[in-house]
N, C-alpha and C. Protein backbone atom coordinates (compact mmCIF):
# COMPACT_ATOMS: atom_id res chain seq x y z
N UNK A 1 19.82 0.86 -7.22
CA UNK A 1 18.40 0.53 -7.19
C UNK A 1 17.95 0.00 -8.55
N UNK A 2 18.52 0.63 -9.88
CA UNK A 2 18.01 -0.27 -10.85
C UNK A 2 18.44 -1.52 -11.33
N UNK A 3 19.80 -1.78 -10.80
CA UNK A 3 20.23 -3.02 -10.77
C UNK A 3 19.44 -3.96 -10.15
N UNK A 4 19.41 -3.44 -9.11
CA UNK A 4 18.46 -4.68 -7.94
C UNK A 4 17.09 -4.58 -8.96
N UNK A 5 16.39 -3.86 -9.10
CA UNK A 5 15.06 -3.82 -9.57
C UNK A 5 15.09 -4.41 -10.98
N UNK A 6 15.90 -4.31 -12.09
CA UNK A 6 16.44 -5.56 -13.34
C UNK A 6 16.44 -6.46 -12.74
N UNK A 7 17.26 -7.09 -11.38
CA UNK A 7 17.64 -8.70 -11.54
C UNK A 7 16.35 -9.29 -10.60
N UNK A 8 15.59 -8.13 -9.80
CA UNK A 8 14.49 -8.95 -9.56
C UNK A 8 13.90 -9.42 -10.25
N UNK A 9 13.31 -8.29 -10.89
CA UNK A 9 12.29 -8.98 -12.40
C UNK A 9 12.51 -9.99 -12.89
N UNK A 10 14.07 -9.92 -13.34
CA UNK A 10 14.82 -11.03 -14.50
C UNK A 10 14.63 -12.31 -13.08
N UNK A 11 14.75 -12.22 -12.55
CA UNK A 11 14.89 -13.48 -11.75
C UNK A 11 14.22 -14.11 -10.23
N UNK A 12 13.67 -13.08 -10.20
CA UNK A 12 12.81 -13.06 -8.61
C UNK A 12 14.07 -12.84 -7.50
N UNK A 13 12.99 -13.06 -6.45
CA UNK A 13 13.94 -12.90 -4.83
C UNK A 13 14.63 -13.29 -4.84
N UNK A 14 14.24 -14.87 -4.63
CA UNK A 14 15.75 -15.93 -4.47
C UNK A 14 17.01 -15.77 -5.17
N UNK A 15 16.03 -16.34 -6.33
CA UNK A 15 17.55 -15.76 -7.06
C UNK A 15 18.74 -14.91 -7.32
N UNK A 16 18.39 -13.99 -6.91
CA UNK A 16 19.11 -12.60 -7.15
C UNK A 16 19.63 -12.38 -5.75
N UNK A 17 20.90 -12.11 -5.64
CA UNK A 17 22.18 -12.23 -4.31
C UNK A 17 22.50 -10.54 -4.81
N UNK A 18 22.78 -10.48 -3.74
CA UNK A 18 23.52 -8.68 -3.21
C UNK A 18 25.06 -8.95 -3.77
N UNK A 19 25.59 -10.02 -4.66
CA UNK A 19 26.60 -10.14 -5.04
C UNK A 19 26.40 -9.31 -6.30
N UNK A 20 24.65 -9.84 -7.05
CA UNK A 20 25.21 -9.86 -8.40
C UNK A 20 24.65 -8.22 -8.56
N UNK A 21 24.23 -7.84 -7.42
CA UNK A 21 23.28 -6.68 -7.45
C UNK A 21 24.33 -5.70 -7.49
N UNK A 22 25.50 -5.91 -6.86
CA UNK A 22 26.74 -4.95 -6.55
C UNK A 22 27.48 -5.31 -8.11
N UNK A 23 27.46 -6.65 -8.33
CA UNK A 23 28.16 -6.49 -9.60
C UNK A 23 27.46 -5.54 -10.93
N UNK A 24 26.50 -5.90 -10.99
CA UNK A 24 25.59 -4.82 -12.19
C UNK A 24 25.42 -3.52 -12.24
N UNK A 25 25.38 -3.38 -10.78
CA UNK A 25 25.71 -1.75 -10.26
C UNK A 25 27.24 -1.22 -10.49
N UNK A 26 27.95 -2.01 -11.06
CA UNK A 26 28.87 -1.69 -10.54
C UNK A 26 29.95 -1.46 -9.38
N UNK A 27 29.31 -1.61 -8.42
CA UNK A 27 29.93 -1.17 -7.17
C UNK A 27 30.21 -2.63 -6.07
N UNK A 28 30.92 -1.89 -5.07
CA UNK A 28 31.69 -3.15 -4.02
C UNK A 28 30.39 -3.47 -3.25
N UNK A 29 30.88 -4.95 -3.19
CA UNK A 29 29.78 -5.74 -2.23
C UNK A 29 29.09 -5.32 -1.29
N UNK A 30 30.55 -4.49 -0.34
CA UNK A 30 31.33 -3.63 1.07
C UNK A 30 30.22 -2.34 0.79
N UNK A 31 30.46 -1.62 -0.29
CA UNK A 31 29.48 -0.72 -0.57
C UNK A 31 28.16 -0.80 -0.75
N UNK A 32 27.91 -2.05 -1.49
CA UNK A 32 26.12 -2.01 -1.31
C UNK A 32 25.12 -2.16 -0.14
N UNK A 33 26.04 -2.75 0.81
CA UNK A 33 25.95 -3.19 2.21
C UNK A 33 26.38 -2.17 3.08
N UNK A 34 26.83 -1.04 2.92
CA UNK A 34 27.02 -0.20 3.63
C UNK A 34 25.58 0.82 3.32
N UNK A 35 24.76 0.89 2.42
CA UNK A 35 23.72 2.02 2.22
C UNK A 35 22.67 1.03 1.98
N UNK A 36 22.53 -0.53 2.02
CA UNK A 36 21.30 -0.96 2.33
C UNK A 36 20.92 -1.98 3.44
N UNK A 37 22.25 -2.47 3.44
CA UNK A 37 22.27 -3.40 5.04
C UNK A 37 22.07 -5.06 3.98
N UNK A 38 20.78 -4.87 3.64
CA UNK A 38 20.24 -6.24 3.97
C UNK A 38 19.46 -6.37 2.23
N UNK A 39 19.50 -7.78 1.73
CA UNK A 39 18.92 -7.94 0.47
C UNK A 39 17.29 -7.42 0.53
N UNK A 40 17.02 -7.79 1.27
CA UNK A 40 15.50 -7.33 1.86
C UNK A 40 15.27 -6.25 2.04
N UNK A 41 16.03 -5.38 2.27
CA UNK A 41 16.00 -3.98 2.34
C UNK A 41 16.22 -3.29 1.38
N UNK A 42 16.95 -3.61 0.57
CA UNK A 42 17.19 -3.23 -0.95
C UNK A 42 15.45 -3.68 -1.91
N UNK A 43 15.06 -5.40 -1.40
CA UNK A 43 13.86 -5.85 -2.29
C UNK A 43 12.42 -4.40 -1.44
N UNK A 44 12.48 -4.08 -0.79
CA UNK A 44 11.48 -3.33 -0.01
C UNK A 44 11.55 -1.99 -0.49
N UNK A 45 12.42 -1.29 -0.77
CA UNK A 45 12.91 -0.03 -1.33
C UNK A 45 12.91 -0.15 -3.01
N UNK A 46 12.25 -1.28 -3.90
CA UNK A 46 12.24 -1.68 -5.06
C UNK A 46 10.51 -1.36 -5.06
N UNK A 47 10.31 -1.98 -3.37
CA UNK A 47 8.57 -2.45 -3.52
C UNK A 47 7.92 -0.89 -2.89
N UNK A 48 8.55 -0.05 -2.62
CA UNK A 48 8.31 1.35 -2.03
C UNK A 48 8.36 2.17 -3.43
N UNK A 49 9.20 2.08 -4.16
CA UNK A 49 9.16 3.05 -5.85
C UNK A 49 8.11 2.36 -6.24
N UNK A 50 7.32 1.20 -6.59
CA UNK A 50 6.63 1.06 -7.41
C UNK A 50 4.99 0.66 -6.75
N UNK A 51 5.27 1.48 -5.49
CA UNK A 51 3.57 1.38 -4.73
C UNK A 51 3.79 3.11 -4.97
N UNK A 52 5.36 4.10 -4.91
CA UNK A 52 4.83 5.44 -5.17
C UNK A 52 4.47 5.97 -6.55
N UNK A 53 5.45 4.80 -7.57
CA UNK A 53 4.36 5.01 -9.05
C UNK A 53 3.10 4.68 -9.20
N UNK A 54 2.64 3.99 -8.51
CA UNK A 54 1.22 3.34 -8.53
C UNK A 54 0.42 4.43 -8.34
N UNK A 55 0.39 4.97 -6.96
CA UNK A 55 -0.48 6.02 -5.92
C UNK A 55 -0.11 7.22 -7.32
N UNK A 56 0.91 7.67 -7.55
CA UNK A 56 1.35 9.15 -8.54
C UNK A 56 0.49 8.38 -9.68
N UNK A 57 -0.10 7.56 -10.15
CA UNK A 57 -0.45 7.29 -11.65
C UNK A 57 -2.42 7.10 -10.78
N UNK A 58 -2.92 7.23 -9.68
CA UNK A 58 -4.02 7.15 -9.37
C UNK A 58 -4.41 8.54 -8.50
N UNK A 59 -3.00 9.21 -8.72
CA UNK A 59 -3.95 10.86 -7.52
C UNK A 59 -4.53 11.44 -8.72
N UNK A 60 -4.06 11.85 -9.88
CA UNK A 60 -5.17 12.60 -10.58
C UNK A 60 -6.48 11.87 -10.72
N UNK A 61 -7.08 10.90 -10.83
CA UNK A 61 -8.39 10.33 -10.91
C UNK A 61 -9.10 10.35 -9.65
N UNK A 62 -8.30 10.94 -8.59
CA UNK A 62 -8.90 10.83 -7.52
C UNK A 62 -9.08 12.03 -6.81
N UNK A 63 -8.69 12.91 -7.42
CA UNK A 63 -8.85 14.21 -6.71
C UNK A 63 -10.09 15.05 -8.14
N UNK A 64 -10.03 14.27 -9.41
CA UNK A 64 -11.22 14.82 -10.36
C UNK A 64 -12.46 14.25 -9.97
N UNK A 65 -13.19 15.40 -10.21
CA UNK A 65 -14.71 15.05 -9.70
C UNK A 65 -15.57 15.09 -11.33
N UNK A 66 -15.12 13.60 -11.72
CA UNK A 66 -15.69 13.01 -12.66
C UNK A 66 -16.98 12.71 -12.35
N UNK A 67 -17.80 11.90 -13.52
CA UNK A 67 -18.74 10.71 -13.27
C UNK A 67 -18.09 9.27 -13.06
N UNK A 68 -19.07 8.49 -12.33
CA UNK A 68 -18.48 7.41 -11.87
C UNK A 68 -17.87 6.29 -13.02
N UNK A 69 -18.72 6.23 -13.82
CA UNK A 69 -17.85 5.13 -14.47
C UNK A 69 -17.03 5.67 -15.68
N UNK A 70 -16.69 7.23 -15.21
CA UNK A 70 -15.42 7.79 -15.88
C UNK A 70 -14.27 7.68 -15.19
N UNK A 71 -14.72 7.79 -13.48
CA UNK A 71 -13.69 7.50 -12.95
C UNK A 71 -12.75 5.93 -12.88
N UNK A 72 -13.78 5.00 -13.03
CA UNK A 72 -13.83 3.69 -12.59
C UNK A 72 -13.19 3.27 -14.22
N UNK A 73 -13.39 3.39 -14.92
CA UNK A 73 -12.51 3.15 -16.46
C UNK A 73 -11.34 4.18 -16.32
N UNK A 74 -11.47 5.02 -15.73
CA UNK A 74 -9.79 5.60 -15.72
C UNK A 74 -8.80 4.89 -15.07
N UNK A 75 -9.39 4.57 -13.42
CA UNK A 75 -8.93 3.38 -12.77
C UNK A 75 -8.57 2.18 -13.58
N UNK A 76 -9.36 1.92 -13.69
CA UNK A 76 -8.61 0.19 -14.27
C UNK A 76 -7.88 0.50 -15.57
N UNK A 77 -7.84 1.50 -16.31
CA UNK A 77 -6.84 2.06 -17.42
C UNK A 77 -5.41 2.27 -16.81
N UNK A 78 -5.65 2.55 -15.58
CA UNK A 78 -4.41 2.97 -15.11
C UNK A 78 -3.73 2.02 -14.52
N UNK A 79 -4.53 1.30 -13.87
CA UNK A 79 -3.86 0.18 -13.44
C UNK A 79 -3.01 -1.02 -14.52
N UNK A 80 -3.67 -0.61 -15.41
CA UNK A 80 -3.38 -1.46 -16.42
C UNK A 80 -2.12 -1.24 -17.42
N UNK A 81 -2.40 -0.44 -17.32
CA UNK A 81 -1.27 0.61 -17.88
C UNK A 81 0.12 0.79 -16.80
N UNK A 82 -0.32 0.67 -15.64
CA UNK A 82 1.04 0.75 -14.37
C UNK A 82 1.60 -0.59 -14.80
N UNK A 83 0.99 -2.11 -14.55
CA UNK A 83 1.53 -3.23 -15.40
C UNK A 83 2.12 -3.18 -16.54
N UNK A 84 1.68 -2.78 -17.23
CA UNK A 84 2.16 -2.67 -18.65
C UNK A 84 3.32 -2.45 -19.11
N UNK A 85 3.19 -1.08 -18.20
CA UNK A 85 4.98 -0.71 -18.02
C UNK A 85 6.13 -1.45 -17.41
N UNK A 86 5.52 -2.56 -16.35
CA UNK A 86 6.16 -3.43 -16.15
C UNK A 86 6.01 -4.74 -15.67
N UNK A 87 5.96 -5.31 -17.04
CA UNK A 87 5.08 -6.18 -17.33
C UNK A 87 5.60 -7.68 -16.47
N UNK A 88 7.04 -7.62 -15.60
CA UNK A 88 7.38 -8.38 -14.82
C UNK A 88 7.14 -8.79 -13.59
N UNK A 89 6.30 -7.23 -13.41
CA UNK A 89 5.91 -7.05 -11.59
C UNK A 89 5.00 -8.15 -11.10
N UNK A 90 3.97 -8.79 -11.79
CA UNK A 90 2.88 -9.10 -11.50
C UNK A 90 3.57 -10.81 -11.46
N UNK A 91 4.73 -10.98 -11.81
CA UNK A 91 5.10 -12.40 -11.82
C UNK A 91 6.22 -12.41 -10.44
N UNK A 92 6.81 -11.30 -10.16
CA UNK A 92 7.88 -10.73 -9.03
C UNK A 92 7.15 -10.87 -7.68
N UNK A 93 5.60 -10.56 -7.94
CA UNK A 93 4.65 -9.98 -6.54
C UNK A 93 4.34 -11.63 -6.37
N UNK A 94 4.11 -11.78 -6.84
CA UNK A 94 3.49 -14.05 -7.28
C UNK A 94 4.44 -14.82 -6.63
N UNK A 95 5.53 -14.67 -6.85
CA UNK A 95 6.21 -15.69 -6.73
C UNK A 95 6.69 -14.83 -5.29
N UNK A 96 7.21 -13.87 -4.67
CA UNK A 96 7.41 -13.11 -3.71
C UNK A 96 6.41 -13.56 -2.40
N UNK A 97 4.83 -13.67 -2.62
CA UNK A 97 4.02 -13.77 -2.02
C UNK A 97 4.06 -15.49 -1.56
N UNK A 98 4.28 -16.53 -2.75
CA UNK A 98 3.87 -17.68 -2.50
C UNK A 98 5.24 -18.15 -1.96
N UNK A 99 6.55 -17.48 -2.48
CA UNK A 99 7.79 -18.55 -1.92
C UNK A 99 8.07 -17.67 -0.24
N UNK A 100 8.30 -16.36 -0.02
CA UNK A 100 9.13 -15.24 0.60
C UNK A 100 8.00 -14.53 1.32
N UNK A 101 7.09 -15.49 2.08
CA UNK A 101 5.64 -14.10 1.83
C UNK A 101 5.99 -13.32 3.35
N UNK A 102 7.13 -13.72 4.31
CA UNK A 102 7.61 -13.04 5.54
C UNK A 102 7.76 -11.44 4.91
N UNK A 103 8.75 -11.35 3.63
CA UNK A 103 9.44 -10.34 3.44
C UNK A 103 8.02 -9.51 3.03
N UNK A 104 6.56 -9.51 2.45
CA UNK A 104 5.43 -8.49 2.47
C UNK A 104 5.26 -8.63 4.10
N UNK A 105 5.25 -8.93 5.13
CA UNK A 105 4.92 -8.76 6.37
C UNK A 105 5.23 -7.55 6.65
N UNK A 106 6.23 -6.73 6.79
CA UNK A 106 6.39 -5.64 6.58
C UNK A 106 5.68 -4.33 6.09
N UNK A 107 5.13 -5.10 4.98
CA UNK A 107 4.61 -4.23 3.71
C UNK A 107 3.16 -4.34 4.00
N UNK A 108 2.63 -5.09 4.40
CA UNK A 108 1.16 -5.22 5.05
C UNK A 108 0.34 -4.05 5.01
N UNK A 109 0.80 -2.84 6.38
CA UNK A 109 0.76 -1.88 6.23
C UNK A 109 0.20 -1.08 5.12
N UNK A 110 1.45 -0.72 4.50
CA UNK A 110 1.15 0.38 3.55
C UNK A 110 0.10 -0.18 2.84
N UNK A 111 0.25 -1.43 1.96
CA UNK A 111 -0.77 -1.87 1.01
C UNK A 111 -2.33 -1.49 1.73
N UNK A 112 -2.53 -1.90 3.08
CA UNK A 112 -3.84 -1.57 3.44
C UNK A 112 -4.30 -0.26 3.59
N UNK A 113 -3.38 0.56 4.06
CA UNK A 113 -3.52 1.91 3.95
C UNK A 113 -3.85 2.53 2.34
N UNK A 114 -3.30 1.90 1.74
CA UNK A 114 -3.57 2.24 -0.07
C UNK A 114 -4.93 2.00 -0.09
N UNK A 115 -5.10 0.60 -0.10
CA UNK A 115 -6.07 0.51 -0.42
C UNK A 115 -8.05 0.63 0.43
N UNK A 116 -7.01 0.82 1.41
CA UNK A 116 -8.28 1.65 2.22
C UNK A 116 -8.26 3.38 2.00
N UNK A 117 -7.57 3.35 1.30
CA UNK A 117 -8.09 5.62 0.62
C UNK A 117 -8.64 4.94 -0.67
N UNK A 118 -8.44 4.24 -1.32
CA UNK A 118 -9.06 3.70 -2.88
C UNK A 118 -10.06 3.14 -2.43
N UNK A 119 -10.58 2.65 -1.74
CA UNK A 119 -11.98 1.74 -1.63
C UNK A 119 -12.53 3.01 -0.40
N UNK A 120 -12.58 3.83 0.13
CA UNK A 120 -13.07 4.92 0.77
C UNK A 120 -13.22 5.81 -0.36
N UNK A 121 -12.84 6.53 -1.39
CA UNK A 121 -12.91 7.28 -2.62
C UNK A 121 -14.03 6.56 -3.36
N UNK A 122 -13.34 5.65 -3.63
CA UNK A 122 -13.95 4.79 -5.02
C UNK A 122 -15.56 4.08 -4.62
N UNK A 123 -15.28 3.82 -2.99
CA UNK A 123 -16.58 2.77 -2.70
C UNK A 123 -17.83 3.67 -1.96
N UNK A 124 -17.34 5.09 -1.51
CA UNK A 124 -18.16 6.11 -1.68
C UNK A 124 -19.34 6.37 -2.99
N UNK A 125 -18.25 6.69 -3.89
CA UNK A 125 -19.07 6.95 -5.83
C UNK A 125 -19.97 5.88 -5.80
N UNK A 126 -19.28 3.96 -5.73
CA UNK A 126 -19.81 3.35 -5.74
C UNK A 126 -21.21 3.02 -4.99
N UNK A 127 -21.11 3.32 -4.09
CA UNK A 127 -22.28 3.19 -2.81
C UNK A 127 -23.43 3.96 -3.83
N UNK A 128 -22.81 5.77 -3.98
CA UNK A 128 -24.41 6.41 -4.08
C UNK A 128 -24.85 5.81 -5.83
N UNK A 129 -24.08 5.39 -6.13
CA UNK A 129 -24.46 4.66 -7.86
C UNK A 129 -25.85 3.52 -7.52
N UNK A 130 -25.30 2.70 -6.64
CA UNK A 130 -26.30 1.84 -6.26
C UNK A 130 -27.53 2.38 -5.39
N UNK A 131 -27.50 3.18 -4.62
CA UNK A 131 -28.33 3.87 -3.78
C UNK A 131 -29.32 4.60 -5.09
N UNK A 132 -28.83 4.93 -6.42
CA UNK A 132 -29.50 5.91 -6.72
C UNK A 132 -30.09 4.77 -7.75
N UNK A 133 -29.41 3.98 -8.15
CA UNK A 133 -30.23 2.70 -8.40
C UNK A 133 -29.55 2.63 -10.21
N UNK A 134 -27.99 3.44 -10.37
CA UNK A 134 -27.59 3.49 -11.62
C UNK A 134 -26.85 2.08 -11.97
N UNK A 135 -26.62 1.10 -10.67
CA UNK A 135 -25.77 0.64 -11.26
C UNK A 135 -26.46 -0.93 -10.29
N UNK A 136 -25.76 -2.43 -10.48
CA UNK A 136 -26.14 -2.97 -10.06
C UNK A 136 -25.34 -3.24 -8.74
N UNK A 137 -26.01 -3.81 -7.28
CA UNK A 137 -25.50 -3.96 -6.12
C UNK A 137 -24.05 -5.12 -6.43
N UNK A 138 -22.95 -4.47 -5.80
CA UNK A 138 -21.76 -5.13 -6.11
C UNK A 138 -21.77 -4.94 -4.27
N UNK A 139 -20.96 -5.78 -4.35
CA UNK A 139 -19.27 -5.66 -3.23
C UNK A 139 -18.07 -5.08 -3.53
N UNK A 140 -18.67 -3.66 -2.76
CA UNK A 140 -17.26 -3.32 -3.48
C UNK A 140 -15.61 -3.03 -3.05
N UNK A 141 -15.44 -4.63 -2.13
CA UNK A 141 -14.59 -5.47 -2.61
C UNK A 141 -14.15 -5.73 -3.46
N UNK A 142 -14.73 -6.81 -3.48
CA UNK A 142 -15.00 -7.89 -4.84
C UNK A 142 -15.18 -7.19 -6.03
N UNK A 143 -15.39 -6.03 -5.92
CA UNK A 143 -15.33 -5.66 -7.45
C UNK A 143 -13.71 -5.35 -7.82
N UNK A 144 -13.29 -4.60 -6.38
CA UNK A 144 -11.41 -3.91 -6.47
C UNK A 144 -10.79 -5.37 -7.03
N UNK A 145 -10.98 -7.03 -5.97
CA UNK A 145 -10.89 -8.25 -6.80
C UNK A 145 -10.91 -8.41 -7.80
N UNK A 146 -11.76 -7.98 -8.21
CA UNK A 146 -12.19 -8.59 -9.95
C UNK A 146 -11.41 -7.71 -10.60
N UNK A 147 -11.18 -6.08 -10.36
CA UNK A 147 -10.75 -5.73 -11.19
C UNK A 147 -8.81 -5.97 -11.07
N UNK A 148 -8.01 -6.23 -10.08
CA UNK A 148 -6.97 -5.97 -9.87
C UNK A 148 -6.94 -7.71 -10.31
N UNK A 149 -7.36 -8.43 -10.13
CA UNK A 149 -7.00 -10.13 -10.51
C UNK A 149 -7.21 -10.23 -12.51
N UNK A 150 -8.21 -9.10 -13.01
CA UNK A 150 -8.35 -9.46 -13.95
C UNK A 150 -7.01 -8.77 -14.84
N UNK A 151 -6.78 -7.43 -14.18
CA UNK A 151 -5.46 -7.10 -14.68
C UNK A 151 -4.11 -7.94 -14.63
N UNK A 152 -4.16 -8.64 -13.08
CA UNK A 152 -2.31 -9.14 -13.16
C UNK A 152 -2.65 -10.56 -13.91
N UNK A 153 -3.65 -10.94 -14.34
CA UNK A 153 -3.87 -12.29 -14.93
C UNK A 153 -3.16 -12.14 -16.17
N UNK A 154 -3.29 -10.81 -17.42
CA UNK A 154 -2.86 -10.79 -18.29
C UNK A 154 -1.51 -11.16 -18.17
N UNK A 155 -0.78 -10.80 -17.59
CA UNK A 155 0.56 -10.38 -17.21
C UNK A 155 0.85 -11.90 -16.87
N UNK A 156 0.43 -12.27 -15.66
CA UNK A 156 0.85 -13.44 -15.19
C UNK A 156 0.94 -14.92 -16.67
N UNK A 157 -0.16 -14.79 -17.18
CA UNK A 157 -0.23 -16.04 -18.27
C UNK A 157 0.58 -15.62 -19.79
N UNK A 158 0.93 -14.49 -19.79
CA UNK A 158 1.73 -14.14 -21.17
C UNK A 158 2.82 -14.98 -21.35
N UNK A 159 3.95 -14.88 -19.93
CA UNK A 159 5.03 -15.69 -20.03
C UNK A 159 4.95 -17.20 -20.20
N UNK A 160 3.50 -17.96 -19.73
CA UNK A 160 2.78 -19.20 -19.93
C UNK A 160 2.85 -19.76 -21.10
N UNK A 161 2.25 -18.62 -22.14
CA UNK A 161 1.89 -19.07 -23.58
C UNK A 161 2.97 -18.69 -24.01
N UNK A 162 3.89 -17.84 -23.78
CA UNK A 162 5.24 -17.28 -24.85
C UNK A 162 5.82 -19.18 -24.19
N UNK A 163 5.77 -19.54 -23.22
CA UNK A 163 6.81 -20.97 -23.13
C UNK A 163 6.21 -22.36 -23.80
N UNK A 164 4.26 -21.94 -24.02
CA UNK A 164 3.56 -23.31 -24.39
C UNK A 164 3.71 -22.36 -26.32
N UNK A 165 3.69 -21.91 -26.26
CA UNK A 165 3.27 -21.59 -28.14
C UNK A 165 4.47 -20.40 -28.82
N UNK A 166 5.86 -20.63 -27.93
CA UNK A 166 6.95 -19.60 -28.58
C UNK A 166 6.55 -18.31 -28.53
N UNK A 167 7.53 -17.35 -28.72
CA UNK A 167 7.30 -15.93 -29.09
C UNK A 167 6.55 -15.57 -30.27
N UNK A 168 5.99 -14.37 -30.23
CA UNK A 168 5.07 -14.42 -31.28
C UNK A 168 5.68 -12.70 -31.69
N UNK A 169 4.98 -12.91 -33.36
CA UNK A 169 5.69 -12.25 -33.68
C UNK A 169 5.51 -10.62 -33.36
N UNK A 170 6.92 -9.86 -33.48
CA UNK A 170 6.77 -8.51 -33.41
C UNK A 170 5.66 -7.56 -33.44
N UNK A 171 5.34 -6.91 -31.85
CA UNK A 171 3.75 -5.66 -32.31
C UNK A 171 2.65 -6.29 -31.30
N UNK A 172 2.82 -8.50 -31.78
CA UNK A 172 1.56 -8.74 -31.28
C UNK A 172 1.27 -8.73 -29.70
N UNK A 173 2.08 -8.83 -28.83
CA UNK A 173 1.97 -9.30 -27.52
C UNK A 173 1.68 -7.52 -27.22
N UNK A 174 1.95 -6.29 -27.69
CA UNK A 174 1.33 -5.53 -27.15
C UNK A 174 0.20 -5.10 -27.88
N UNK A 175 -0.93 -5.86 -28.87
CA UNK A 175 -2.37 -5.81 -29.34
C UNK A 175 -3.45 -6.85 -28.53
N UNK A 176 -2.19 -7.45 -28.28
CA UNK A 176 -3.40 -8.80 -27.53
C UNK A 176 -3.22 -8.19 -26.02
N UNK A 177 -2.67 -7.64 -25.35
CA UNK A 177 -2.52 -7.02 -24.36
C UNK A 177 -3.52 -6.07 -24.26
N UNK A 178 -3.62 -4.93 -25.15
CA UNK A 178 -4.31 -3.73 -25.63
C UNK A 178 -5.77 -4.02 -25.89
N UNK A 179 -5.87 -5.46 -26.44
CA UNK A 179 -7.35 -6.01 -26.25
C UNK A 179 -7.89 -6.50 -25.33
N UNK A 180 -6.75 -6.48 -24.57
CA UNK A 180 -7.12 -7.30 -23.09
C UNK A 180 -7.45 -6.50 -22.20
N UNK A 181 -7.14 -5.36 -21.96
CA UNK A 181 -7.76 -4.02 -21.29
C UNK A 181 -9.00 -3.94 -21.85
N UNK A 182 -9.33 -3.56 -22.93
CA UNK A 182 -10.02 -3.04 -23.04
C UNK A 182 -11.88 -4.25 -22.98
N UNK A 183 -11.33 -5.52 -22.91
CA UNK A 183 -11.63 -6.61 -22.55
C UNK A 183 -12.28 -6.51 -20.98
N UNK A 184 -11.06 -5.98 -20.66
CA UNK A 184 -11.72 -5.93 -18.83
C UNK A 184 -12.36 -5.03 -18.49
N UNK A 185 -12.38 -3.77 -19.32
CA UNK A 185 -12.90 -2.86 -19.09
C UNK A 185 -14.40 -2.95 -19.37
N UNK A 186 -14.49 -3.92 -20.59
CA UNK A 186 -16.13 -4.11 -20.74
C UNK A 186 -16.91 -5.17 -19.73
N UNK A 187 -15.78 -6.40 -19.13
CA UNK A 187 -16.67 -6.95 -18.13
C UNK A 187 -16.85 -6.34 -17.07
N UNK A 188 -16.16 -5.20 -16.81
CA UNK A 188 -16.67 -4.54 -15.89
C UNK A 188 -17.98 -3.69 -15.51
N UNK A 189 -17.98 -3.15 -17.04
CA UNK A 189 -19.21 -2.13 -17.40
C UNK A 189 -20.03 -3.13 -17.32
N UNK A 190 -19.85 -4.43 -17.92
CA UNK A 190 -21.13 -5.12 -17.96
C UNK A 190 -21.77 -5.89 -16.76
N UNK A 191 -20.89 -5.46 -15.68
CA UNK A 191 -21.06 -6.08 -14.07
C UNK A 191 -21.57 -5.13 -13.39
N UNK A 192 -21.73 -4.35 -14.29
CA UNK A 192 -22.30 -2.80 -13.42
C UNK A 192 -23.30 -2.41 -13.64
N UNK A 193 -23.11 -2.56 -15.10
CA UNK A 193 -24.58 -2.31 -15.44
C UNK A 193 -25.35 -2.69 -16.13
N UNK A 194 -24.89 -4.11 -16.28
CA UNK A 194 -25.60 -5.84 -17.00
C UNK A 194 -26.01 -5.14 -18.25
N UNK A 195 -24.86 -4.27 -19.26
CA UNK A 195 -25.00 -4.60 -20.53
C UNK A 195 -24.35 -5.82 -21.26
């Protein structure tokens, strides 16, 4: 599994064959194909660990009975922070979706189920915020949008500028990152509550 999950990253779907997945692993072709069947089944069991790191890095914020926009900055901290850690996913899910998008057909499912307990939690808080008149009327949709597009954007355009303006030096790509959270975190506050 971490073989396959290295050469995705390093290379996306296509690229990456149950040849080279058995070779990095170490193990026979005969063998990798005997405990996963199918490349797709191996890429799905890559995309199952890192929807259960996701959910394990969002149950504590969701079972604390915070204030709302303690909860809602923990959220997008976390989310941000789940990228962070792997800072390849958000280019793996991209290119997965636009070349291979049969192989999420599958995955459909779960993702909606996720994110229908996160927008039932979250769009609850949200609702009585606006009801009580703390915050301004959103969609809160469009806000989970804004906030999950503004996160994989970092991610997605890093590898952009590391190919238009070279690597930069040592430290910086995780300060300009680190400003970039905390970046989203204020257009958020300020969509909420037009500071």
């Amino acid at each position: 599994m971490e073989a396959a999950e290295e050469l995705f990253l390093e290379n996306g779907y296509n690229m990456t064959t149950t040849t080279r997945i058995a070779a990095k692993a170490g193990v026979t072709h005969a063998m990798l194909h005997y405990y996963f069947r199918t490349k797709e089944h191996i890429f799905i069991k890559v995309l199952d660990k890192y929807m259960d790191e996701l959910l394990a890095s969002f149950k504590p914020l969701m079972k604390k009975d915070a204030p709302f926009w303690e909860t809602m900055e923990a959220g997008i901290s976390a989310h941000f922070d789940f990228l962070m850690e792997r800072p390849q996913l958000p280019a793996l899910l991209y290119d997965t979706v636009r070349f291979n998008p049969e192989l999420l057909g599958t995955y459909k499912e779960r993702v909606a189920g996720v994110l229908r307990r996160i927008m039932s939690a979250h769009g609850d808080m949200l609702e009585k915020e606006m009801a009580a008149g703390r915050v301004r009327r959103v969609d809160p949709v469009q806000l989970m949008i804004d906030i999950v597009s503004l996160n994989f954007s970092a991610f997605l355009l890093l590898p952009a500028a590391r190919n238009m303006f070279g690597e930069m030096e040592p430290g910086r790509t995780g300060k300009i990152l680190a400003g970039r959270k905390e970046e989203i975190i204020t257009l958020v506050r300020s969509r909420l509550y037009g500071e």
